[in-house]
Protein backbone atom coordinates (compact mmCIF):
# COMPACT_ATOMS: atom_id res chain seq x y z
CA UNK A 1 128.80 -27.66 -178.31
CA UNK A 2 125.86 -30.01 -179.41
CA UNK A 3 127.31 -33.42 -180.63
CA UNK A 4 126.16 -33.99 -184.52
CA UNK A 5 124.01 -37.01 -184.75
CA UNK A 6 121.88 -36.66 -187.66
CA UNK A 7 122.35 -38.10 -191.40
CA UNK A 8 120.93 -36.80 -194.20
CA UNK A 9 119.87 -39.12 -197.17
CA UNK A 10 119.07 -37.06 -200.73
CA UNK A 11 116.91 -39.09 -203.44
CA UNK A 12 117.91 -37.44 -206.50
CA UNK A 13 115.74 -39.40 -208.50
CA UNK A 14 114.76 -36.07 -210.01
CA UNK A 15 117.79 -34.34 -210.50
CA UNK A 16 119.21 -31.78 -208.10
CA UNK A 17 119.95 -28.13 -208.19
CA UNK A 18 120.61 -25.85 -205.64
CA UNK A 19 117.49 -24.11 -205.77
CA UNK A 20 116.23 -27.76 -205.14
CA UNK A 21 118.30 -28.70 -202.21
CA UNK A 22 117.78 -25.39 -200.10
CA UNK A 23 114.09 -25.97 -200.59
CA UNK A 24 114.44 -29.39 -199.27
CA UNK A 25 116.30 -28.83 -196.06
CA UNK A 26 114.18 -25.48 -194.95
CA UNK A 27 110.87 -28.36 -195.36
CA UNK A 28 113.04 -30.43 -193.71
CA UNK A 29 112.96 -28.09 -190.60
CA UNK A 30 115.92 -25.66 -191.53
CA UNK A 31 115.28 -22.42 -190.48
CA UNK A 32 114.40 -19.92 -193.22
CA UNK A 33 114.42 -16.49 -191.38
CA UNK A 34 117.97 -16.93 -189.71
CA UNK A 35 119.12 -17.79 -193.02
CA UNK A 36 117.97 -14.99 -194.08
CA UNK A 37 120.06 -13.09 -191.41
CA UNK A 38 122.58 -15.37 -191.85
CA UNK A 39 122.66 -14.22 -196.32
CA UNK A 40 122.67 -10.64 -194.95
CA UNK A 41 126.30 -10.83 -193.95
CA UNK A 42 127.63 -11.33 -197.36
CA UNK A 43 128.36 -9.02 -199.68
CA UNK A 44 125.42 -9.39 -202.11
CA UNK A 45 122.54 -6.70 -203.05
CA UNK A 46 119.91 -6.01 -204.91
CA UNK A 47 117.96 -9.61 -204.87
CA UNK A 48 115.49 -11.09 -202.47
CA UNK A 49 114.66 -14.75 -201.33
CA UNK A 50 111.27 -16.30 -201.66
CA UNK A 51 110.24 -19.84 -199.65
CA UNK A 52 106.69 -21.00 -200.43
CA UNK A 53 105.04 -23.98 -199.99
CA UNK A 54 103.77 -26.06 -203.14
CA UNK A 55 102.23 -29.21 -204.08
CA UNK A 56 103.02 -31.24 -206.87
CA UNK A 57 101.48 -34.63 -207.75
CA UNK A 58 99.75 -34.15 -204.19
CA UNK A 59 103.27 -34.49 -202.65
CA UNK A 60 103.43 -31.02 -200.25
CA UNK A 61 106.89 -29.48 -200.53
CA UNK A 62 108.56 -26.28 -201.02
CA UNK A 63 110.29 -23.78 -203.35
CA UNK A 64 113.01 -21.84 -203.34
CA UNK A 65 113.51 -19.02 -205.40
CA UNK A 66 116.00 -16.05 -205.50
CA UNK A 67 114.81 -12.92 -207.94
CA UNK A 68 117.03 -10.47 -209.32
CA UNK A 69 117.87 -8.73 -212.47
CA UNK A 70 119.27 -11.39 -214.59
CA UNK A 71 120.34 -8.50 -217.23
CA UNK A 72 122.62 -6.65 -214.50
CA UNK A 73 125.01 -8.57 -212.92
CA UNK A 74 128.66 -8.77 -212.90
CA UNK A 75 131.02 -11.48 -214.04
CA UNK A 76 132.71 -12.63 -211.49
CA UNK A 77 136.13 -14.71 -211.04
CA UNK A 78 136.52 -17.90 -208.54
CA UNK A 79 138.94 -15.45 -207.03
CA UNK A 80 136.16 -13.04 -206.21
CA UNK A 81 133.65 -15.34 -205.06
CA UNK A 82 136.10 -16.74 -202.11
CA UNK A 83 136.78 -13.01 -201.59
CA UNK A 84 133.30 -12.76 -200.58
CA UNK A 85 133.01 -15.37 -198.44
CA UNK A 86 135.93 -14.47 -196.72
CA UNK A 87 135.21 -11.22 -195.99
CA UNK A 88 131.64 -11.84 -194.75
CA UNK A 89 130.22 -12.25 -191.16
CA UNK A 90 129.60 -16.03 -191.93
CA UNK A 91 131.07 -18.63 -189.01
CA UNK A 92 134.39 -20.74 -190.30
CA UNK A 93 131.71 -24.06 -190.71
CA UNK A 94 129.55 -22.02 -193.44
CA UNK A 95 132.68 -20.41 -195.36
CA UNK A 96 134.76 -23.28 -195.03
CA UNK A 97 131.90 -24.95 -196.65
CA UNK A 98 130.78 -22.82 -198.98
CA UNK A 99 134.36 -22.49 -200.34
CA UNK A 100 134.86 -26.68 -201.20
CA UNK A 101 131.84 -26.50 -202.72
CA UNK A 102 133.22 -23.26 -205.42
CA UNK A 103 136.47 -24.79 -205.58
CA UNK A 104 134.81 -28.09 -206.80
CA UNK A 105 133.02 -26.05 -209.45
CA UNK A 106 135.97 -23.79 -210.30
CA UNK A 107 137.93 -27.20 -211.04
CA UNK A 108 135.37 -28.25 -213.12
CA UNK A 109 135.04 -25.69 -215.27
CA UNK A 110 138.83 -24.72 -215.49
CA UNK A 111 139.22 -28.11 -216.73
CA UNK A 112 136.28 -27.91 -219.61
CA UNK A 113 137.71 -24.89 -220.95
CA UNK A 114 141.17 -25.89 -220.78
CA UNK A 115 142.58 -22.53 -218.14
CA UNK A 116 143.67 -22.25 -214.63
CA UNK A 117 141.25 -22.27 -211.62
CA UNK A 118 142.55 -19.02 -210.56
CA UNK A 119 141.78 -17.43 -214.49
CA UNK A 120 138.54 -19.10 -214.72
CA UNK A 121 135.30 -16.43 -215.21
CA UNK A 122 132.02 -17.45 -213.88
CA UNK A 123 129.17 -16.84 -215.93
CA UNK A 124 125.73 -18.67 -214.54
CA UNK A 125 127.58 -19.64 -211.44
CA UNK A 126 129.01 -16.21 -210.76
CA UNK A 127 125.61 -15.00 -210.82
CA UNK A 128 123.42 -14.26 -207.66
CA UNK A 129 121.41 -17.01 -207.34
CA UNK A 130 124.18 -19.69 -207.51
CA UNK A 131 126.03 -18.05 -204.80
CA UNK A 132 123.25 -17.53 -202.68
CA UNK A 133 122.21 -21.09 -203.22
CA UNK A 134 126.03 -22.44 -202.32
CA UNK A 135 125.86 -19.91 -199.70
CA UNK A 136 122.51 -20.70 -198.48
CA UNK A 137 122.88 -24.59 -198.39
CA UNK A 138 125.96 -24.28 -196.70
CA UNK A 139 124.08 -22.10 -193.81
CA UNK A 140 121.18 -24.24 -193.63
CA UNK A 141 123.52 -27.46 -193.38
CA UNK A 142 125.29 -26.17 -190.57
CA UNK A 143 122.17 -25.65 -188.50
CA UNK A 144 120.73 -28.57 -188.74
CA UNK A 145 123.17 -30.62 -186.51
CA UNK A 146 123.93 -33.25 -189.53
CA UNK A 147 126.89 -35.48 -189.01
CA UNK A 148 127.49 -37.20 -191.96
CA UNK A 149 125.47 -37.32 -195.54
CA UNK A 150 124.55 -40.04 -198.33
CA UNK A 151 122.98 -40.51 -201.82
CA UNK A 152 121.23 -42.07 -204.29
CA UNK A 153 123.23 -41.98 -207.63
CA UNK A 154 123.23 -39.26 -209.62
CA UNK A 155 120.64 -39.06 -212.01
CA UNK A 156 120.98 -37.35 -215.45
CA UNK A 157 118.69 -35.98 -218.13
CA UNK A 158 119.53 -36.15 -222.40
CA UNK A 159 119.03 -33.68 -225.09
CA UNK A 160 120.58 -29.92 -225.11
CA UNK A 161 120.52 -26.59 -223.36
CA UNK A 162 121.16 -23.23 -223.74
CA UNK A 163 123.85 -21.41 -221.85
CA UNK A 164 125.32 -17.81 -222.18
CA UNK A 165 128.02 -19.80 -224.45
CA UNK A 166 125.20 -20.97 -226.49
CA UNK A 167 123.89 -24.34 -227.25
CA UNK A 168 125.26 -27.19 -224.83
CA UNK A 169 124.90 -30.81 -224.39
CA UNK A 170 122.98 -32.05 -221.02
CA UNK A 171 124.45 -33.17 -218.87
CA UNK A 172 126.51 -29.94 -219.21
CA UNK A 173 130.12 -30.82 -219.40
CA UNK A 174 130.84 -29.12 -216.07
CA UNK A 175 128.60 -31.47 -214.47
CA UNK A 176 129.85 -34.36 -215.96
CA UNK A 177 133.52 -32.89 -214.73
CA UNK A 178 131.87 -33.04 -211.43
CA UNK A 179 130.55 -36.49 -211.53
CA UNK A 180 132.86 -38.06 -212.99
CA UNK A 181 134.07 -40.80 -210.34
CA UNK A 182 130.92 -40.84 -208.88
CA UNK A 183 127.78 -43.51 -209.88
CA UNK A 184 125.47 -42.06 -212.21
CA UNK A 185 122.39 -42.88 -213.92
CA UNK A 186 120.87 -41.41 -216.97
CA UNK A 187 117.02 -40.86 -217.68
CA UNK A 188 115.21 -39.96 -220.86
CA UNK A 189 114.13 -36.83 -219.58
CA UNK A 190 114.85 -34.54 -222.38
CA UNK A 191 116.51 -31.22 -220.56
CA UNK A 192 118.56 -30.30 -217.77
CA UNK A 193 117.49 -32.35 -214.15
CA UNK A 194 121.24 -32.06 -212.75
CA UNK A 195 122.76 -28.71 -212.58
CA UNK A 196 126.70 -27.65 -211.82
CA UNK A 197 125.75 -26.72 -208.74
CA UNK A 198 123.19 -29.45 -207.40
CA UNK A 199 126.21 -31.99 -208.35
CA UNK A 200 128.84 -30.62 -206.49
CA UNK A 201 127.09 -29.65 -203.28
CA UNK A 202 125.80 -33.44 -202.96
CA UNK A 203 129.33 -34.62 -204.38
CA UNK A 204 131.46 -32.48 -201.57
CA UNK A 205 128.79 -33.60 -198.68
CA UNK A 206 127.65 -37.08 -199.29
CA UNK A 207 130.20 -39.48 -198.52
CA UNK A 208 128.05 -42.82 -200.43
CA UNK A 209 126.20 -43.48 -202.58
CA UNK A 210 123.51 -46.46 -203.38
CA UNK A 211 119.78 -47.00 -202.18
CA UNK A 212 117.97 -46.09 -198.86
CA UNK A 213 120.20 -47.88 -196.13
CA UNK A 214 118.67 -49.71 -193.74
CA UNK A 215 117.62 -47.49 -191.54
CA UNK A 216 114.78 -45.82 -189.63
CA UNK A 217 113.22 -42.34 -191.79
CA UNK A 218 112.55 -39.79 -189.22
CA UNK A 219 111.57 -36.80 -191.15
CA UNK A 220 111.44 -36.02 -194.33
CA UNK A 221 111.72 -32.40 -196.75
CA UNK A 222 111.08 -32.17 -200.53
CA UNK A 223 112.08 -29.60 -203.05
CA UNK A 224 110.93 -28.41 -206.13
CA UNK A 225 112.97 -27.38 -209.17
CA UNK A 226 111.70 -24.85 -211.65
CA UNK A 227 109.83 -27.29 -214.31
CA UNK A 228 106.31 -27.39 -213.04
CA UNK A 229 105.26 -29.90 -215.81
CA UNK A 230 106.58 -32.33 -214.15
CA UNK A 231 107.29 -33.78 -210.35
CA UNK A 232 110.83 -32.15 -210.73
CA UNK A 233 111.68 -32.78 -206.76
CA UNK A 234 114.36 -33.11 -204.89
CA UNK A 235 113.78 -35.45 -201.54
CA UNK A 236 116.02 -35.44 -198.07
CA UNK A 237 115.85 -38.18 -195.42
CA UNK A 238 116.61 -37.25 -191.62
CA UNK A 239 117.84 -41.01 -190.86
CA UNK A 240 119.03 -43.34 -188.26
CA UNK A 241 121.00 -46.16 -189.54
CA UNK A 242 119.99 -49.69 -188.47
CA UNK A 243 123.47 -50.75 -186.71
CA UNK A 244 123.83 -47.54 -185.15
CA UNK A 245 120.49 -47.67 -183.24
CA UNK A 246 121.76 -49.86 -180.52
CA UNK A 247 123.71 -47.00 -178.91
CA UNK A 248 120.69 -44.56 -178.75
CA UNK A 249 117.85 -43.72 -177.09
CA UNK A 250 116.07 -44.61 -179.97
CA UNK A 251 116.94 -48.37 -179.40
CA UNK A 252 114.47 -49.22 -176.24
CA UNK A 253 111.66 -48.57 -178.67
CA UNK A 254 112.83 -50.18 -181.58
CA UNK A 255 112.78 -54.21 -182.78
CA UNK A 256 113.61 -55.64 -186.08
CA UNK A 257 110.93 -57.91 -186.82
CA UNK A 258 111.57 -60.62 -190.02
CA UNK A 259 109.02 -62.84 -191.28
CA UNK A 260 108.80 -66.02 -193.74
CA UNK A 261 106.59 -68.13 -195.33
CA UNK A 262 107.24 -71.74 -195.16
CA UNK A 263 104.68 -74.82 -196.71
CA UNK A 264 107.85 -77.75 -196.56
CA UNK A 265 108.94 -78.36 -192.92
CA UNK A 266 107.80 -80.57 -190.43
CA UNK A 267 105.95 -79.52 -187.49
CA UNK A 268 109.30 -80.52 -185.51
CA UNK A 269 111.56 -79.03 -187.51
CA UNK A 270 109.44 -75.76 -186.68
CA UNK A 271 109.92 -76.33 -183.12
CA UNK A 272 113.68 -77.16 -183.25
CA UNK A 273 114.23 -72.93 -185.12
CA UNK A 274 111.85 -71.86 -182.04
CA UNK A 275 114.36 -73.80 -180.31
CA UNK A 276 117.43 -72.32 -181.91
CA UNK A 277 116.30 -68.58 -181.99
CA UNK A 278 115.36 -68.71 -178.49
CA UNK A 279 118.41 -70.19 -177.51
CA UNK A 280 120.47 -66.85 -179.26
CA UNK A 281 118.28 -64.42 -177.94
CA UNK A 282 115.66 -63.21 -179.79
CA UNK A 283 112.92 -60.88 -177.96
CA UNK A 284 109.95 -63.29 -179.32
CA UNK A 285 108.98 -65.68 -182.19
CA UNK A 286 105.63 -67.20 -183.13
CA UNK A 287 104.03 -69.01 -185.76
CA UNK A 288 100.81 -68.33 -187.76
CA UNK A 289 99.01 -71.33 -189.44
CA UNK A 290 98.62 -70.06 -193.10
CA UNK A 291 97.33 -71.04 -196.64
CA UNK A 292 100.00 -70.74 -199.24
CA UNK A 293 99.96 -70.71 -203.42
CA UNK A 294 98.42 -73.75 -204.66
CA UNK A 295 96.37 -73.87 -201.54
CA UNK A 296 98.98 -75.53 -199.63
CA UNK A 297 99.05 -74.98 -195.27
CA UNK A 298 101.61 -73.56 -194.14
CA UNK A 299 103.45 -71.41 -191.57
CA UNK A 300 104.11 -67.94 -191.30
CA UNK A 301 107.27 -66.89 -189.07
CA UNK A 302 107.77 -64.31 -187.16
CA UNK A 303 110.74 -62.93 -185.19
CA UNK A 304 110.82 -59.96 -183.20
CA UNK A 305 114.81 -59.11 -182.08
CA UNK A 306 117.15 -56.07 -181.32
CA UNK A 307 118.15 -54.35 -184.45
CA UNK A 308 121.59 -55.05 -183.97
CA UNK A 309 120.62 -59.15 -184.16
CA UNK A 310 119.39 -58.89 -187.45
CA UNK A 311 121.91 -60.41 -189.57
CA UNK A 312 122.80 -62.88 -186.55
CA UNK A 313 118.89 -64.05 -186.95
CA UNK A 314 119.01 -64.10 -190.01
CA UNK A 315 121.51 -66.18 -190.36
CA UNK A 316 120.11 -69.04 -188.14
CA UNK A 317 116.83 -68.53 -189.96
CA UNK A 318 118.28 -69.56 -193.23
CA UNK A 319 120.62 -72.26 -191.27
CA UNK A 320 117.25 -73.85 -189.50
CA UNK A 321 114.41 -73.86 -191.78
CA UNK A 322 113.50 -74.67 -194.94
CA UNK A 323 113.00 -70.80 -196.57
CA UNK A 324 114.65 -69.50 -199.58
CA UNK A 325 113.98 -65.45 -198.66
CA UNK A 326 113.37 -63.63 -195.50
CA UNK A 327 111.74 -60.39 -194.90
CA UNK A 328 112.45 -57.50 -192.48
CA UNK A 329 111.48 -54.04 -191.31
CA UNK A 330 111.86 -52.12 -188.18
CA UNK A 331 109.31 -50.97 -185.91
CA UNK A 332 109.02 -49.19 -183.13
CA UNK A 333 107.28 -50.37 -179.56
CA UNK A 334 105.53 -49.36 -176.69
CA UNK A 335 106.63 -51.30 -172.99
CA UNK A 336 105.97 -51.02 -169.81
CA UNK A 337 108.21 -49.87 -167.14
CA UNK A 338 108.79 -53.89 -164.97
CA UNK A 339 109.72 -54.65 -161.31
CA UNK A 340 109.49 -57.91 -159.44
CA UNK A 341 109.19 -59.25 -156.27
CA UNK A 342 108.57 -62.61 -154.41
CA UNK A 343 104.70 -63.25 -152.89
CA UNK A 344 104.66 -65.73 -149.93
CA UNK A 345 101.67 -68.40 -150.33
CA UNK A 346 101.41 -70.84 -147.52
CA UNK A 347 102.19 -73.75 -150.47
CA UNK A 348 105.38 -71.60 -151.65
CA UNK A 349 106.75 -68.80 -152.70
CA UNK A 350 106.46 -66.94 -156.46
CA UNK A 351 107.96 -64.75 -158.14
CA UNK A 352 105.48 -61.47 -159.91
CA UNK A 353 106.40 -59.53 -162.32
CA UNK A 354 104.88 -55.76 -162.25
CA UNK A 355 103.97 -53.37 -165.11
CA UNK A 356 103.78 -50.17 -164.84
CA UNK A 357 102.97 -46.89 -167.28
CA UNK A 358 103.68 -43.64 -165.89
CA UNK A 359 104.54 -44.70 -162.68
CA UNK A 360 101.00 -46.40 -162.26
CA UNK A 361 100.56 -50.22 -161.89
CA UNK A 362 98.54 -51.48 -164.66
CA UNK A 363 99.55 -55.30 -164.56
CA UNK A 364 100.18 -57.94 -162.24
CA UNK A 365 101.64 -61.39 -163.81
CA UNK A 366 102.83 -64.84 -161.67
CA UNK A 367 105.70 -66.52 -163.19
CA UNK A 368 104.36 -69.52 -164.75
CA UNK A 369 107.04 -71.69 -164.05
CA UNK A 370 106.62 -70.54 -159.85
CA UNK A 371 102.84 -71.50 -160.40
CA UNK A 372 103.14 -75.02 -162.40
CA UNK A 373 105.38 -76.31 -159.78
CA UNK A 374 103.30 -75.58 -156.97
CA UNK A 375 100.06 -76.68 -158.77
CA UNK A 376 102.16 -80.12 -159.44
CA UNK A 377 103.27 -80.19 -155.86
CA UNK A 378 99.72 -79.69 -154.61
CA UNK A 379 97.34 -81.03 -157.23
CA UNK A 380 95.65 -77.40 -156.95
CA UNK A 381 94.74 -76.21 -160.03
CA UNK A 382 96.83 -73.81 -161.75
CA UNK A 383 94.36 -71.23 -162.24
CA UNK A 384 93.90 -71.21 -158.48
CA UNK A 385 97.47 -70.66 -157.62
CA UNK A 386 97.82 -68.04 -160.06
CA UNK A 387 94.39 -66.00 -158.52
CA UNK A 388 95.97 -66.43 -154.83
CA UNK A 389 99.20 -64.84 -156.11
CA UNK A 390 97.46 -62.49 -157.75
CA UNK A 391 95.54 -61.42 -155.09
CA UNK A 392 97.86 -61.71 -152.50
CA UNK A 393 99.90 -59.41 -154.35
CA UNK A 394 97.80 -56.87 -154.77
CA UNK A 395 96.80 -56.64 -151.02
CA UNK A 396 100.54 -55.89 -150.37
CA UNK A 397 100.70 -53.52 -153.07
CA UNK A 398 97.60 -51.60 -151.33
CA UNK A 399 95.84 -52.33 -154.94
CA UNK A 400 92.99 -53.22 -153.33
């Protein structure tokens, strides 16, 4: 079995509904005609799916629709709905999903109108659509290979709706039954952004909830709701979290590079944090003469380290120097593949280091410290001793 590796982040800056979340993970790279195949096994008929691509505030995306006839269709019972799933084709990973994320809505509304879960009547959420979207989302998820799930807060719109009860309050009160524990945020947007269904499928998946982590953004899907007025999108992050890097592939590539800005240190005291950072480790550090506010010079600092150091740098950073703030991103790198060996000079011996890119020699460097102590042993100049080393390696790596 493939081992799950991938997070998901959703932005629900927008809202979220299920037509708005299985848009986002088939642009994300899920894979819209086994889903198909996969819907087929459940006992549903008379409806059909439609994917397209759309643009919205030149953002590409896509949307997700599912068309029936919205004047013939049965009301169904939670009892029904798991009868469903349970007697479909589906895998045990897709029901056993698809199930939590009912249940969590049959709660919800068997506490708003005051019955038991296994008396409460679905109306909207009996109705195609919202199964095949809980269905759907729940195949999709399962395909893509996602270990674990996060989120921004949930975000809210004002104002009323209309419901086959009649005039409600947004957020509906199922959803708020569904959020309640969770953070939320509400927006001015007058009408419905966050439906029943949106809530509880990122409420039974996402286990946090705050900002972007720190963390690398791999790929990314959007999906559109049904206002077009508006942006009205949904967006999910395929992420790699920072302090999780170190154990992957991914890591060889990657650095952590912070910067600051400092006008009120000596030049010393700027060679003592070289000094220090050095001294812990850090894959490089430099310093950039610059001109600050009020035309003050100053220095510009920059650290290149392992992602996992960050908060160790950091922390000397601020111990070492003068800054009040620190900057920091991640980027990735390109090295070359190194081997060394010792050259034999009639004045000594040094030590080369060799750089290779696909298995071709592209660079040839003495060790400094090899070539300073034989130009101070000698008097030869340094540039000489590093040209005979140079050379002299390259005739016994048949370079020449």
């Amino acid at each position: 079995m493939q081992e799950k590796a991938d997070e998901l982040y959703f932005d629900l800056s927008y809202g979220a509904s299920g037509d708005m979340l299985n848009a986002a993970l088939i642009n994300l790279g899920g894979d819209f005609d086994n889903l198909l195949k996969r819907l087929a096994l459940i006992e549903l008929k008379n409806y059909r799916i439609e994917y397209k691509s759309e643009t919205r505030s030149m953002i590409r995306g896509g949307r997700f629709r599912v068309i029936y006839d919205r004047t013939n269709h049965p009301m169904r019972k939670y009892s029904d709905i798991i009868r469903i799933i349970d007697e479909s084709d589906l895998n045990n990973s897709e029901k056993s999903l698809s199930k939590k994320i009912f249940q969590r809505i049959g709660e919800a509304e068997a506490s708003v109108h005051g019955v038991k879960l296994e008396d409460v009547h679905f109306h909207e959420i009996g109705a195609v659509d919202s199964i095949v979207d809980i269905v759907g989302f729940s195949i999709l998820y399962n395909s893509l290979n996602i270990n674990k799930c996060s989120s921004s807060y949930f975000h809210t719109g004002t104002g009323s709706t209309n419901s086959m009860h009649g005039e409600i309050p947004v957020p509906a009160p199922a959803t708020v039954e569904i959020i309640k524990g969770f953070p939320v945020k509400g927006t001015a947007i007058q009408r419905e952004i966050l439906t029943p269904t949106g809530a509880a499928i990122v409420a039974t998946v996402s286990e946090q909830y705050g900002p972007l982590p720190e963390c690398i953004i791999e790929k990314t899907g959007v999906g559109f709701g049904s206002y077009k007025d508006s942006f009205n999108g949904l967006r999910v992050f395929k992420i790699k979290r920072a302090e999780t890097l170190e154990s992957t592939e991914t890591a060889k590539n990657l650095v952590g590079v912070i910067e600051t800005n400092i006008d009120d240190s000596t030049p010393e005291e700027i060679g003592r944090l070289q000094e220090v950072l050095f001294e812990i480790g850090v894959l490089d550090m430099f310093v950039t003469p610059v001109i600050m506010k009020k035309s003050r010079p100053g220095y510009n600092i920059t650290v290149i380290t392992s992602p996992g150091e960050i908060d160790r740098v950091t922390e000397a950073v601020f111990k070492n120097s003068s800054t009040f703030g620190i900057r920091y991103r991640f980027m990735f790198r390109k090295v070359l593949e190194r081997k060394f060996r010792e050259i034999k000079l009639p004045y000594g011996t040094i030590k080369i280091k060799i750089g290779l890119y696909n298995g071709e020699i592209t660079q040839i460097s003495p060790e400094y410290e090899d070539c300073a102590e034989i130009s101070r042993k000698t008097g030869m100049p340094i540039k000489d001793v590093f040209f005979d080393a140079v050379s002299r390696a390259r005739e016994e790596l048949n370079l020449e």
